[in-house]
PDB file of N, CA and C in Angstrom:
ATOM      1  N   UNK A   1      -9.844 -12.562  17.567  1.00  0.00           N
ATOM      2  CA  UNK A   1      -8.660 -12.024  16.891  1.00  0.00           C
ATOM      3  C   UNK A   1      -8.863 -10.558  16.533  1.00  0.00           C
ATOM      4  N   UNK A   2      -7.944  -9.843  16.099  1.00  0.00           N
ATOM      5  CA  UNK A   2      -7.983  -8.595  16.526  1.00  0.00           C
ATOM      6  C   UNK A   2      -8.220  -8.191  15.182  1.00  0.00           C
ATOM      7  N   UNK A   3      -8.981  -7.410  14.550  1.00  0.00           N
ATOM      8  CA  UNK A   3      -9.130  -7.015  12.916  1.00  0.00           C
ATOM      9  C   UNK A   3      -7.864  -6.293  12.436  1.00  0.00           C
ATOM     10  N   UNK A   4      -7.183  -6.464  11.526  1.00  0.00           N
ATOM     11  CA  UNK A   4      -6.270  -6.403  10.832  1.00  0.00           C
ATOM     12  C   UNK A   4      -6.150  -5.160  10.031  1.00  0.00           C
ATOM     13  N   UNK A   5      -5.375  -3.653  10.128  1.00  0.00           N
ATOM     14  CA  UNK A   5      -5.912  -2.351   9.344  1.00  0.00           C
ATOM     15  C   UNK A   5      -4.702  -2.204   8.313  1.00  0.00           C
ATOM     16  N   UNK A   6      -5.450  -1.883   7.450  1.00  0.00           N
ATOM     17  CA  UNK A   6      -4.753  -1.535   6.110  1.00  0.00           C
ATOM     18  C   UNK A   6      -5.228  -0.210   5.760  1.00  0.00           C
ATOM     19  N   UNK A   7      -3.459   0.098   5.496  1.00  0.00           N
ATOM     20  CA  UNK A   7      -3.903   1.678   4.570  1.00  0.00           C
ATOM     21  C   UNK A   7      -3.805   1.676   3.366  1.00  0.00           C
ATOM     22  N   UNK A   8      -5.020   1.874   2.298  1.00  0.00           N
ATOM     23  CA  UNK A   8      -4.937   1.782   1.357  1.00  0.00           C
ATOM     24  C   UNK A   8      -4.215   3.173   0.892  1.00  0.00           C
ATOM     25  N   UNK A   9      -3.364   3.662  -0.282  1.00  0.00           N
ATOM     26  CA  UNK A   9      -2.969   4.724  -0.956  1.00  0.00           C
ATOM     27  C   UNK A   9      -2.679   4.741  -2.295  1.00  0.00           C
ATOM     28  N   UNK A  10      -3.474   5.611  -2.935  1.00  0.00           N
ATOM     29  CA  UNK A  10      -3.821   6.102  -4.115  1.00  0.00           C
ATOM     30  C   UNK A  10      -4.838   7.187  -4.297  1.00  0.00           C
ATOM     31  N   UNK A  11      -4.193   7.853  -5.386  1.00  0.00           N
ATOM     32  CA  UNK A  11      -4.831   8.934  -5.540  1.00  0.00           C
ATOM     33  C   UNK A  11      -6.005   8.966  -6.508  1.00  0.00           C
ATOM     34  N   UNK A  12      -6.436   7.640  -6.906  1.00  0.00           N
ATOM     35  CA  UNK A  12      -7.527   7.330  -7.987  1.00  0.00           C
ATOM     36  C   UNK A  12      -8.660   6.608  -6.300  1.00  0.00           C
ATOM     37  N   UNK A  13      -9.530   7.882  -6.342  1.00  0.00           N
ATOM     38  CA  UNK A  13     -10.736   7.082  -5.668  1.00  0.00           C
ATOM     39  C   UNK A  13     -11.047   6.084  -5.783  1.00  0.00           C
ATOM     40  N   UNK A  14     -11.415   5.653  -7.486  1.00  0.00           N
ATOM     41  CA  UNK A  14     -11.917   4.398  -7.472  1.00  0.00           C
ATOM     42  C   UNK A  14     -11.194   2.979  -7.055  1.00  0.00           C
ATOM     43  N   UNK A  15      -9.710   3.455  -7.288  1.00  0.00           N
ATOM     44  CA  UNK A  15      -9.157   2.164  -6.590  1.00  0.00           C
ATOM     45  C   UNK A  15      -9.062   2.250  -5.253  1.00  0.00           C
ATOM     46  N   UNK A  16      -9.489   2.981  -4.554  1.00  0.00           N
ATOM     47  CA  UNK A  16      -9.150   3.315  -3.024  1.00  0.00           C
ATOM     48  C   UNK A  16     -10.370   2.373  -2.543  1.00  0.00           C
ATOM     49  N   UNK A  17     -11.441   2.576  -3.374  1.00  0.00           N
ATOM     50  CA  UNK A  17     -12.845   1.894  -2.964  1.00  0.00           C
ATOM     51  C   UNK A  17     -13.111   0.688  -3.375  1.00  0.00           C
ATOM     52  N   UNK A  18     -12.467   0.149  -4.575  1.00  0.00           N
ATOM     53  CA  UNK A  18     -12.190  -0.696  -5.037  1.00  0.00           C
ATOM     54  C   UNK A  18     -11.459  -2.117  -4.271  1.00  0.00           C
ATOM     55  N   UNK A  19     -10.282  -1.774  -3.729  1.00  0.00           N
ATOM     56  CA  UNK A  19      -9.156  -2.222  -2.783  1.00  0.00           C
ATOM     57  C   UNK A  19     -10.124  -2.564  -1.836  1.00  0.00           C
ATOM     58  N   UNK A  20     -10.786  -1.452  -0.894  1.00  0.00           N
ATOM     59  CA  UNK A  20     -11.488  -1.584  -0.043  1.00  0.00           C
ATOM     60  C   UNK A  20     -12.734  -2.403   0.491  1.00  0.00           C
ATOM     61  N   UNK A  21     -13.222  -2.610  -0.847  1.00  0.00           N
ATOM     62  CA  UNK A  21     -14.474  -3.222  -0.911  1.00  0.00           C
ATOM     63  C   UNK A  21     -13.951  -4.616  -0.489  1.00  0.00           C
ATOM     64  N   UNK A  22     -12.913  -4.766  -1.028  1.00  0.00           N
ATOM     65  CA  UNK A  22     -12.388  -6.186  -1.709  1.00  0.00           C
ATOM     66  C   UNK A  22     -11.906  -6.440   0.254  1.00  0.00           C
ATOM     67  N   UNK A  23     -11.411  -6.100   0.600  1.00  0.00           N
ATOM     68  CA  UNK A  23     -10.787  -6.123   2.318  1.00  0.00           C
ATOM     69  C   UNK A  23     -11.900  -5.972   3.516  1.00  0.00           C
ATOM     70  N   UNK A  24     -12.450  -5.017   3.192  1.00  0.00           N
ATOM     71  CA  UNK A  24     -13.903  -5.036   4.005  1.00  0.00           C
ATOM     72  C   UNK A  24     -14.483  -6.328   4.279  1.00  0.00           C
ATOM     73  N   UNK A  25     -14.896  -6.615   3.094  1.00  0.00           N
ATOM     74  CA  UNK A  25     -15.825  -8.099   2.883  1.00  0.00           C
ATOM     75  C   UNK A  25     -14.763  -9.175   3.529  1.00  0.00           C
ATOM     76  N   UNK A  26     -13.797  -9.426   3.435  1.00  0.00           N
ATOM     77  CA  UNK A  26     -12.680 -10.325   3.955  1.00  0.00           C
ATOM     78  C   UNK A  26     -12.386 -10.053   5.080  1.00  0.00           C
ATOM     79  N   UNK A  27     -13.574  -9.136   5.944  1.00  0.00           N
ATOM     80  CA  UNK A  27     -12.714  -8.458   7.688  1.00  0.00           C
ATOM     81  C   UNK A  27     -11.319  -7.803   7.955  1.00  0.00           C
ATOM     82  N   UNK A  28     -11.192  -7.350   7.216  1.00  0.00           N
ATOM     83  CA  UNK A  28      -9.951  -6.487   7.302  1.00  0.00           C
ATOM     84  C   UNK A  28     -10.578  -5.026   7.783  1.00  0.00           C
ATOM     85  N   UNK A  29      -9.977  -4.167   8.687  1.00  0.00           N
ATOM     86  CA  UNK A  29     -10.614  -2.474   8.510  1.00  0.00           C
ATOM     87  C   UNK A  29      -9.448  -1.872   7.629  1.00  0.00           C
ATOM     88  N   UNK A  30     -10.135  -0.601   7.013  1.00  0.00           N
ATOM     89  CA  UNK A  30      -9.467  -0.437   6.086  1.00  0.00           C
ATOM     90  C   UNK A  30      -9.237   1.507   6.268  1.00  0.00           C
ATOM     91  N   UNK A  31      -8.035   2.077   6.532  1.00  0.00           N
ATOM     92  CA  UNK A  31      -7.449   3.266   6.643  1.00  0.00           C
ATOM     93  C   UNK A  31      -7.516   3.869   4.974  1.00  0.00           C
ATOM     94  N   UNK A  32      -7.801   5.155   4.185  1.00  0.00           N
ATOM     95  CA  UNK A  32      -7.488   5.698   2.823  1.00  0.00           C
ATOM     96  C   UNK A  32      -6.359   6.825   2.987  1.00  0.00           C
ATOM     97  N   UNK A  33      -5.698   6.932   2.133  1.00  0.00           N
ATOM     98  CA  UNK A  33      -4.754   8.178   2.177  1.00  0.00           C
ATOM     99  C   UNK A  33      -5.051   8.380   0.315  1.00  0.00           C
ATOM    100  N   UNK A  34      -4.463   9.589  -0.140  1.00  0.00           N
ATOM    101  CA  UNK A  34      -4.933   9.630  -1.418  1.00  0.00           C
ATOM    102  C   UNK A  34      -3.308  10.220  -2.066  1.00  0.00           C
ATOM    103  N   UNK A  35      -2.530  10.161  -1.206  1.00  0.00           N
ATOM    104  CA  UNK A  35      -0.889  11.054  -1.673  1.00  0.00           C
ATOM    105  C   UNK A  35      -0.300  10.507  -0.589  1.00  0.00           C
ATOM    106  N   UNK A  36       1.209  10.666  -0.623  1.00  0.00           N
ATOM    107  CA  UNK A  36       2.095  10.381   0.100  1.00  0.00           C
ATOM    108  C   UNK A  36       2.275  10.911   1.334  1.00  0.00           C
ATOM    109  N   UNK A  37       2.025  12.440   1.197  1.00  0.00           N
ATOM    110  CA  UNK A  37       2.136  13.118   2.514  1.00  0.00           C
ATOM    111  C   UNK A  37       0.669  12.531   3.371  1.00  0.00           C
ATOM    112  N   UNK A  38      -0.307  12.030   2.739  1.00  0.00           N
ATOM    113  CA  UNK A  38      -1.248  11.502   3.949  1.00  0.00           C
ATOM    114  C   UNK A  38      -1.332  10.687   4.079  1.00  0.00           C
ATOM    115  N   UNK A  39       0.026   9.537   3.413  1.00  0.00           N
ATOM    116  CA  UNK A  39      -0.007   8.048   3.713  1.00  0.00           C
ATOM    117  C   UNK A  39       1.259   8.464   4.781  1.00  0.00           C
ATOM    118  N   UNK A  40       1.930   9.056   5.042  1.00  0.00           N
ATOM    119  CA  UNK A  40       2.892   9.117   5.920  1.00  0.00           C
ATOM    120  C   UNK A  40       2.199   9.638   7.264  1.00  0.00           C
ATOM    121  N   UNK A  41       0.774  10.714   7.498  1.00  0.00           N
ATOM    122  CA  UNK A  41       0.822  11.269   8.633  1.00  0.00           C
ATOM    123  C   UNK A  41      -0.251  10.084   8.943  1.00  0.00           C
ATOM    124  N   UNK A  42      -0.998   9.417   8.221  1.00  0.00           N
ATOM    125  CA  UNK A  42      -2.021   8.493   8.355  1.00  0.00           C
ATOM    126  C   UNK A  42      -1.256   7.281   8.831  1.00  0.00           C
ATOM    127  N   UNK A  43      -0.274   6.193   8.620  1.00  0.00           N
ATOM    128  CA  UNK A  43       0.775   5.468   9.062  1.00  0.00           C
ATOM    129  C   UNK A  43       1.379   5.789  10.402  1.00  0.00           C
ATOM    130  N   UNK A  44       1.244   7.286  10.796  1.00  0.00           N
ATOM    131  CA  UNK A  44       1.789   7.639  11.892  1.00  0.00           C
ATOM    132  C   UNK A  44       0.832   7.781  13.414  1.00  0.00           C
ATOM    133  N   UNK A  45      -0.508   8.323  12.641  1.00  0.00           N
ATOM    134  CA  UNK A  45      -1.773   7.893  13.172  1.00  0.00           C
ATOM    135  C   UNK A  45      -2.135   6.638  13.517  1.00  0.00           C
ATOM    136  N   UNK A  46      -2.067   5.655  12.684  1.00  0.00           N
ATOM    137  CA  UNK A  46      -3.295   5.025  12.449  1.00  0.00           C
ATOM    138  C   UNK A  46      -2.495   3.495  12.773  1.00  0.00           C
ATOM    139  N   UNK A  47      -0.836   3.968  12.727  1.00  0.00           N
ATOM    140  CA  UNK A  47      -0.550   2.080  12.621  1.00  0.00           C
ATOM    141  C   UNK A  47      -1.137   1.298  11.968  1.00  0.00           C
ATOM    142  N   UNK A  48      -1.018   1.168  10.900  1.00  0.00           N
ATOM    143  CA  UNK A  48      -2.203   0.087   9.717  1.00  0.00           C
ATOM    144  C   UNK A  48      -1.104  -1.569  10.136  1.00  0.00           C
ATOM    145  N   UNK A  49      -1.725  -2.230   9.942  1.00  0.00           N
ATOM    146  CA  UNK A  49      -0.497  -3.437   9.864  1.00  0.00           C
ATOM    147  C   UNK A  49       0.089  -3.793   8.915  1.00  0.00           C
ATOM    148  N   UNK A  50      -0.743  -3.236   7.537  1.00  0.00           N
ATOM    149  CA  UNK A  50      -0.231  -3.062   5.935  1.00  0.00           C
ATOM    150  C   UNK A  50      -0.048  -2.234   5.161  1.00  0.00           C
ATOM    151  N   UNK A  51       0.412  -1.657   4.430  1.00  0.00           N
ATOM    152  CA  UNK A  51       0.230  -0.556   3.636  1.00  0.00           C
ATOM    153  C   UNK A  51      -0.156  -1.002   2.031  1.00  0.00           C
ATOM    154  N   UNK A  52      -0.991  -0.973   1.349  1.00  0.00           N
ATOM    155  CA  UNK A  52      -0.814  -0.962  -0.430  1.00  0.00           C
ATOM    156  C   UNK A  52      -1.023   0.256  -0.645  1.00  0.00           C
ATOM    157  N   UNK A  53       0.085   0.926  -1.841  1.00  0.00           N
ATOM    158  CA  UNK A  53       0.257   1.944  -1.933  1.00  0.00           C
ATOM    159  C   UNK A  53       0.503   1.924  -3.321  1.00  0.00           C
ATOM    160  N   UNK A  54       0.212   3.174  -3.969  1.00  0.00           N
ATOM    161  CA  UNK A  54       0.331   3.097  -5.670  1.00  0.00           C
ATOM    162  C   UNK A  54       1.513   3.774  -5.699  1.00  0.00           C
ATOM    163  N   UNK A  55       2.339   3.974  -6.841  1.00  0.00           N
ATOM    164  CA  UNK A  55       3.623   4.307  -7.055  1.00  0.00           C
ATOM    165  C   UNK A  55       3.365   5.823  -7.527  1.00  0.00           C
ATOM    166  N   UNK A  56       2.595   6.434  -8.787  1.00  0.00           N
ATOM    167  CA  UNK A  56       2.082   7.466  -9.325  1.00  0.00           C
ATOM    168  C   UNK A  56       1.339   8.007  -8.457  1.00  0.00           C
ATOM    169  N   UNK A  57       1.514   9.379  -7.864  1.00  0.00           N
ATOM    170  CA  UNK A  57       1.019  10.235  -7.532  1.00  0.00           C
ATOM    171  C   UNK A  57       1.363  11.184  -7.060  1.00  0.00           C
ATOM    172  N   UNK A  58       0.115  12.400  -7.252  1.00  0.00           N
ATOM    173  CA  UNK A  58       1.032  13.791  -6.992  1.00  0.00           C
ATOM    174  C   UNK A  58       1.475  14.227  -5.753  1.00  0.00           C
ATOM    175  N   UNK A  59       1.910  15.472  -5.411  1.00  0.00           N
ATOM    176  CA  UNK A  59       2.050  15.795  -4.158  1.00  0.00           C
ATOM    177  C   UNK A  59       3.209  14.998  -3.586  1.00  0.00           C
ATOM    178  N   UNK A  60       3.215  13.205  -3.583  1.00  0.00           N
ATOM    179  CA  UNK A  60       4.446  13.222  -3.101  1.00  0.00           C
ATOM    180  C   UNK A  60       4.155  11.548  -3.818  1.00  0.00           C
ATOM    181  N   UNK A  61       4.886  10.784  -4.431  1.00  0.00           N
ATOM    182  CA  UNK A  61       5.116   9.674  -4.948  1.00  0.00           C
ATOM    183  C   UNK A  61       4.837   8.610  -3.832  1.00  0.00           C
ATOM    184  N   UNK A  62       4.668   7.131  -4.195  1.00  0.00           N
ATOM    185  CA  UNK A  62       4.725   6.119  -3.659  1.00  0.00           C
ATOM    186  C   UNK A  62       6.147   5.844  -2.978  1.00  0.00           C
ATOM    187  N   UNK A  63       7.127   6.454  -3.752  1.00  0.00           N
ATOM    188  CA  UNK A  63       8.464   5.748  -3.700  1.00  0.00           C
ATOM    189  C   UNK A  63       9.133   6.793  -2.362  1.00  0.00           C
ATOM    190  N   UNK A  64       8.610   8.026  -2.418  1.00  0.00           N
ATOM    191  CA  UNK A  64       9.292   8.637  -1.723  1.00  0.00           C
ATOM    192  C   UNK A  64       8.576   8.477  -0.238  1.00  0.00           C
ATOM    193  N   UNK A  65       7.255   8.265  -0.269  1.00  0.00           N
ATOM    194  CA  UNK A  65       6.182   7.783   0.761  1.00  0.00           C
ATOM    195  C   UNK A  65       6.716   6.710   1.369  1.00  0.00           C
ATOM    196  N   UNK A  66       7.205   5.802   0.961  1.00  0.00           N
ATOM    197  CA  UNK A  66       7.895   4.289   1.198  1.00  0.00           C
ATOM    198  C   UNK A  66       8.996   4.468   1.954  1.00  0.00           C
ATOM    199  N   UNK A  67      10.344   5.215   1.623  1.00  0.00           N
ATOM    200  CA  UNK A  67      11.044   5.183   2.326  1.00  0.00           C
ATOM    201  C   UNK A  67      10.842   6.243   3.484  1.00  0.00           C
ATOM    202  N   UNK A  68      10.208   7.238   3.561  1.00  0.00           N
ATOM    203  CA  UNK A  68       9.695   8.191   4.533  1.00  0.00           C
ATOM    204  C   UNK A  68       8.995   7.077   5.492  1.00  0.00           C
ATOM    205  N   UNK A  69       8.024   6.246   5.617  1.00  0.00           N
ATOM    206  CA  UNK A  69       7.545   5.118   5.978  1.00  0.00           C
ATOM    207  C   UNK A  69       8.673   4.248   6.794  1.00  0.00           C
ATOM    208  N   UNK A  70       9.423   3.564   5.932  1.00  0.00           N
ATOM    209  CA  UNK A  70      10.230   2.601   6.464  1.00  0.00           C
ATOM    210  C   UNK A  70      11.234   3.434   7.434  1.00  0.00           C
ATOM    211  N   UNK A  71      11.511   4.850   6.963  1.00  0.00           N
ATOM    212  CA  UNK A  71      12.690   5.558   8.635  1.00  0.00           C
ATOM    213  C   UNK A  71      11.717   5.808   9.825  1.00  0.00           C
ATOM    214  N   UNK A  72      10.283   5.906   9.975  1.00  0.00           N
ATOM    215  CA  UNK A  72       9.832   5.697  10.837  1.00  0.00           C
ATOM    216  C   UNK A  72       9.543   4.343  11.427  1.00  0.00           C
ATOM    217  N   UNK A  73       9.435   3.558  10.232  1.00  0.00           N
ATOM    218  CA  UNK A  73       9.311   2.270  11.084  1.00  0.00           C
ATOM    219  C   UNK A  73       9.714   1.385  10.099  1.00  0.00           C
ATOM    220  N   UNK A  74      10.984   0.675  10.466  1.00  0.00           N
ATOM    221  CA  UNK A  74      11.673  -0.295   9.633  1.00  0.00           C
ATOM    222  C   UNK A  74      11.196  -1.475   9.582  1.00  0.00           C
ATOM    223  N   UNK A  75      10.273  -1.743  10.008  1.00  0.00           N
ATOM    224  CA  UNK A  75       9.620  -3.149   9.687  1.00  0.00           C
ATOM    225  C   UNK A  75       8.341  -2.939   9.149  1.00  0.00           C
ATOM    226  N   UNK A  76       7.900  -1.923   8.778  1.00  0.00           N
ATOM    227  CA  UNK A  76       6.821  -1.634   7.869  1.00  0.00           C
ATOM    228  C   UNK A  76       6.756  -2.186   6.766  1.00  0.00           C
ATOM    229  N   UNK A  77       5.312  -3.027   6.855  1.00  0.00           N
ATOM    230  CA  UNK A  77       4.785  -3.745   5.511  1.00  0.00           C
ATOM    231  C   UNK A  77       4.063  -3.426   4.101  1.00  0.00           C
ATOM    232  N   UNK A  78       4.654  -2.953   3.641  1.00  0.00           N
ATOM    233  CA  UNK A  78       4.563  -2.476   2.203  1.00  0.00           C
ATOM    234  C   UNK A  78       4.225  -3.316   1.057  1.00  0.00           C
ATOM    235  N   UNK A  79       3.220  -2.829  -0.008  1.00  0.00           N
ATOM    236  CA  UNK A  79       3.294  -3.645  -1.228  1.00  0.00           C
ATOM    237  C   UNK A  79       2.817  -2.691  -2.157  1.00  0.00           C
ATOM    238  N   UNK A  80       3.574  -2.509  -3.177  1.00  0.00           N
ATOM    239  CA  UNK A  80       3.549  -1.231  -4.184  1.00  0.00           C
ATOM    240  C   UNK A  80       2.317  -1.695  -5.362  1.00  0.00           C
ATOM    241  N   UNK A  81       1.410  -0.776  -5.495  1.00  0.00           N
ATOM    242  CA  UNK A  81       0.596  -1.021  -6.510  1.00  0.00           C
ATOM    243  C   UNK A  81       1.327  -0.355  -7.770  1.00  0.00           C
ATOM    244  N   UNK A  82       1.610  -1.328  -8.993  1.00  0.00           N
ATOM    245  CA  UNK A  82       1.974  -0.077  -9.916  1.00  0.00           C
ATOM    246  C   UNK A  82       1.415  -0.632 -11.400  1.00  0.00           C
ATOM    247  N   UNK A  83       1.434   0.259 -12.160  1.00  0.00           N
ATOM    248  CA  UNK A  83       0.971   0.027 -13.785  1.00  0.00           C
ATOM    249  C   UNK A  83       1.871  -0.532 -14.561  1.00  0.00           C
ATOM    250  N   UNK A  84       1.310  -1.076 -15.340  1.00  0.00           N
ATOM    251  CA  UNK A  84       2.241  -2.086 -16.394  1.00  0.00           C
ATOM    252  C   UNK A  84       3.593  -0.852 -16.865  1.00  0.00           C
ATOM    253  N   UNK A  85       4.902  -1.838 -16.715  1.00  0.00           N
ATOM    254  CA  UNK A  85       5.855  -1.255 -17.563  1.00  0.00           C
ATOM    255  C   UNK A  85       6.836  -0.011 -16.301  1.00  0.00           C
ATOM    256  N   UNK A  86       6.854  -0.199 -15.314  1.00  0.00           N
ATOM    257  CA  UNK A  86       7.261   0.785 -14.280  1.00  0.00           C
ATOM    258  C   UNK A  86       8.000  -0.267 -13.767  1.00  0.00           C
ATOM    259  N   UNK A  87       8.925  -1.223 -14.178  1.00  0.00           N
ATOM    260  CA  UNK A  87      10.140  -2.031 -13.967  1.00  0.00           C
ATOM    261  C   UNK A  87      11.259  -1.582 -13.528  1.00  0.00           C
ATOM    262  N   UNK A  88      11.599  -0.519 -13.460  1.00  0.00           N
ATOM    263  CA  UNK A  88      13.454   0.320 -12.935  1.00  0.00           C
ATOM    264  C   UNK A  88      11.908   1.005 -11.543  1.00  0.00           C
ATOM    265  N   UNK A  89      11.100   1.376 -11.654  1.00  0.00           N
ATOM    266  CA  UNK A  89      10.367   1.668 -10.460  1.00  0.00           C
ATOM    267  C   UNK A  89      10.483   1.028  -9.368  1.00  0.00           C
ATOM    268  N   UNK A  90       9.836  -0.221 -10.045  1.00  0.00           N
ATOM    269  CA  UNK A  90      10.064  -1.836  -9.260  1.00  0.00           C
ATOM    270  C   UNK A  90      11.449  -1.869  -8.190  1.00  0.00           C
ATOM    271  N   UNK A  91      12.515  -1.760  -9.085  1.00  0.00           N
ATOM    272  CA  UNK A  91      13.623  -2.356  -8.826  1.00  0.00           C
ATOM    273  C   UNK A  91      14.113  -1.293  -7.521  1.00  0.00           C
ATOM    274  N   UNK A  92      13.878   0.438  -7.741  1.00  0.00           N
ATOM    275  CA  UNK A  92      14.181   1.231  -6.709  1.00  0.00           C
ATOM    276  C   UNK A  92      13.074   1.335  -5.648  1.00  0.00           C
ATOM    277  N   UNK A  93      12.022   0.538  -5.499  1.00  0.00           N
ATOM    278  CA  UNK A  93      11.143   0.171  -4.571  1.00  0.00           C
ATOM    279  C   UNK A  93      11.291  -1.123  -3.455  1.00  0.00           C
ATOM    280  N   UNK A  94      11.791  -2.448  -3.990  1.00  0.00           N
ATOM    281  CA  UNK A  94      12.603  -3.206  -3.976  1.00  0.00           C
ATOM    282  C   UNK A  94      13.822  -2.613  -2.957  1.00  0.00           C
ATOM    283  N   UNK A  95      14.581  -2.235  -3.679  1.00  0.00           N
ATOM    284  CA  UNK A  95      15.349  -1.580  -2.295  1.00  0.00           C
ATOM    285  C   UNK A  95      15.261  -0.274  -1.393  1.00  0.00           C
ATOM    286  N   UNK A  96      14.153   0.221  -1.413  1.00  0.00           N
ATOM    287  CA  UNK A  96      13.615   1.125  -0.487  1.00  0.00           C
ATOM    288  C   UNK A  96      12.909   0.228   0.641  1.00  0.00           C
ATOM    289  N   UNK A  97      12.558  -1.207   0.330  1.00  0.00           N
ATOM    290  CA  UNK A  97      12.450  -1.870   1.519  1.00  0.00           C
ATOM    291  C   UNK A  97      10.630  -2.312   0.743  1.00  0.00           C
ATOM    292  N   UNK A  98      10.186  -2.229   0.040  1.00  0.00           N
ATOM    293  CA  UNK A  98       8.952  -2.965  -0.183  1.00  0.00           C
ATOM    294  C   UNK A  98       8.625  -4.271  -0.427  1.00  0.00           C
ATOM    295  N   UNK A  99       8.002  -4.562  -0.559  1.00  0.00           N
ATOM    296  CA  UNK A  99       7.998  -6.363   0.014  1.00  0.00           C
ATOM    297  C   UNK A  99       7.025  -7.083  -1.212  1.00  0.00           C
ATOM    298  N   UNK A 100       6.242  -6.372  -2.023  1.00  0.00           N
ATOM    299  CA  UNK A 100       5.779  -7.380  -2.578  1.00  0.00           C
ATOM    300  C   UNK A 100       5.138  -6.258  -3.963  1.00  0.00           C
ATOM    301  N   UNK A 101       5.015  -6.515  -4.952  1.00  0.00           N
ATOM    302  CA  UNK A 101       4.407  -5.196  -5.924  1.00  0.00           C
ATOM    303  C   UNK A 101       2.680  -6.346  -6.591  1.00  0.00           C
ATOM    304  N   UNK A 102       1.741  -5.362  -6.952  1.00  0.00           N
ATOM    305  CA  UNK A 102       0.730  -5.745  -7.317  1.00  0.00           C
ATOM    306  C   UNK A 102       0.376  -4.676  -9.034  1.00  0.00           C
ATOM    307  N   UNK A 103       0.243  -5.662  -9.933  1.00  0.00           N
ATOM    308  CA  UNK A 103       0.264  -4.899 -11.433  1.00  0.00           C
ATOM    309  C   UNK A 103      -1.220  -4.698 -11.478  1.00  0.00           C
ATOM    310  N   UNK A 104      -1.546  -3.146 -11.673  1.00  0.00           N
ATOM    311  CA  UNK A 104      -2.848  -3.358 -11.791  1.00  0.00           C
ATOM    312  C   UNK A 104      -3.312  -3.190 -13.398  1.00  0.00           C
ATOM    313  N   UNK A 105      -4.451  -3.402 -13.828  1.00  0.00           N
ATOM    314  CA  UNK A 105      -5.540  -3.932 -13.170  1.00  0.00           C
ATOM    315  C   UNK A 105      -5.247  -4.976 -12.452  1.00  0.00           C
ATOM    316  N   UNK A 106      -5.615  -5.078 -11.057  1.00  0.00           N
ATOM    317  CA  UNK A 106      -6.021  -6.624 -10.432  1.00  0.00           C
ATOM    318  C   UNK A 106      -6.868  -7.400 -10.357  1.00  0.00           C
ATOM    319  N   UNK A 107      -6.428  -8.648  -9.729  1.00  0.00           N
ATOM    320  CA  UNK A 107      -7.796  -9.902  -9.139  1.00  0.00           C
ATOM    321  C   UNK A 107      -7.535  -9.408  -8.298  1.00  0.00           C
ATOM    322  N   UNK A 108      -9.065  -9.696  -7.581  1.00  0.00           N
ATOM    323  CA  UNK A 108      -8.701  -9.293  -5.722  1.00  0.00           C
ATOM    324  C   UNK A 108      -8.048 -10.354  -5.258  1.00  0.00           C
ATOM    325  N   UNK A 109      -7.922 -12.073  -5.903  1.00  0.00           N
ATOM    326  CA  UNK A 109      -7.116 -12.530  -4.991  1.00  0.00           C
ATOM    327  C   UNK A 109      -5.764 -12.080  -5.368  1.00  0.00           C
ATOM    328  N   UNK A 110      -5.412 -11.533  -6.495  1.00  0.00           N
ATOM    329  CA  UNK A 110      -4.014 -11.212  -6.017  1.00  0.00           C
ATOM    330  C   UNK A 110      -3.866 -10.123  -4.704  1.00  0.00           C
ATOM    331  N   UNK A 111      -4.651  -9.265  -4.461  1.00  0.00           N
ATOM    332  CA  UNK A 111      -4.570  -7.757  -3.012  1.00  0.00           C
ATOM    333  C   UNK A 111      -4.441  -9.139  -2.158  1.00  0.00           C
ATOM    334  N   UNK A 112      -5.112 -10.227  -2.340  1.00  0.00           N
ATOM    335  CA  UNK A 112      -5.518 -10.917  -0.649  1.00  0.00           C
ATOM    336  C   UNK A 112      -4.470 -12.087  -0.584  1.00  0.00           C
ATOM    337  N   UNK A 113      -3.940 -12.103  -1.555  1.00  0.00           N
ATOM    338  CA  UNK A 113      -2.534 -13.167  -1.381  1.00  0.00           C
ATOM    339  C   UNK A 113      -1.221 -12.333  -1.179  1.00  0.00           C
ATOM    340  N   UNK A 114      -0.753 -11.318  -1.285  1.00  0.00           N
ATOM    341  CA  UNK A 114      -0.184 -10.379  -0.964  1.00  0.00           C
ATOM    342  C   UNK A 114      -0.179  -9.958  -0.012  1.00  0.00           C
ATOM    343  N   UNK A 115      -1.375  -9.559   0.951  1.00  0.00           N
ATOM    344  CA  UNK A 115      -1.567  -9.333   2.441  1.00  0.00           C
ATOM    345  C   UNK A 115      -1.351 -10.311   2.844  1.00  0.00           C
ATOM    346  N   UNK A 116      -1.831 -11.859   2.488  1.00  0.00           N
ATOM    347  CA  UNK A 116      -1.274 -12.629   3.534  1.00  0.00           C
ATOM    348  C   UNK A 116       0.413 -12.861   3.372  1.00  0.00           C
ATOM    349  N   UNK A 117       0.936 -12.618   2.150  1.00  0.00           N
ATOM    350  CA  UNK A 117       2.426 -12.507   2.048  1.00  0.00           C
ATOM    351  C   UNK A 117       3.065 -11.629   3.619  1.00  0.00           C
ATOM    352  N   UNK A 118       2.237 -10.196   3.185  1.00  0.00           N
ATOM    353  CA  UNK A 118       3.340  -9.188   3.970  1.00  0.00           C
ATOM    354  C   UNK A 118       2.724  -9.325   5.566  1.00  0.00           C
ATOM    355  N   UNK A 119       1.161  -9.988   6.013  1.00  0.00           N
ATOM    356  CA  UNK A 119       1.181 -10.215   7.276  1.00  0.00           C
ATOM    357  C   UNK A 119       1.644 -11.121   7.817  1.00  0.00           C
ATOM    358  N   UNK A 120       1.892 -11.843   7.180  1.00  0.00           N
ATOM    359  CA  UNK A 120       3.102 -13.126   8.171  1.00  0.00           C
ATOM    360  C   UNK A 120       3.952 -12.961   9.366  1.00  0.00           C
TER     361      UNK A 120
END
């Protein structure tokens, strides 16, 4: 079977490595972007089969990354990482086409029940 690539995005290293660790060990390969503009040219590169992406960050947001994402490719699998209390976030993510949100702090089984959500 063919290994499965995820782009992780966030602009906090430690969750980039964090995420990663957690997917690595589970055979997943794993793509980093750290902002929006390099989750969009990295997605365009790299074809991930998933994206988790954080909502906060500079340079260019999760939200605006997302739908920049989905006009290149409308069946792009998305799942928004975001911090407690970013609910009207939620809701305009939601209809930008994202598929599943993860509150962090996380369990890793929530990252790995989520991927299997959006790889289906």
């Amino acid at each position: 079977m063919m290994q499965q690539k995820i782009l992780i995005v966030d602009d906090a290293k430690f969750m980039r490595v964090r995420c990663a660790r957690i997917l690595v060990e589970r055979g997943y390969s794993v793509v980093e972007a750290e902002n929006g503009i390099q989750a969009i040219e990295k997605y365009q590169n790299e074809a991930p089969d998933a994206v988790l992406m954080d909502i906060s960050m500079p340079e260019m947001d999760g939200l605006n990354a997302l739908r920049a994402i989905r006009e290149l490719d409308p069946a792009a699998r998305v799942a928004m990482l975001t911090a407690m209390g970013q609910q009207n976030v939620v809701i305009e993510a939601i209809k930008a086409g994202a598929r599943d949100f993860i509150v962090k702090p996380f369990e890793p089984d929530r990252i790995l029940k989520s991927l299997s959500k959006l790889l289906m």
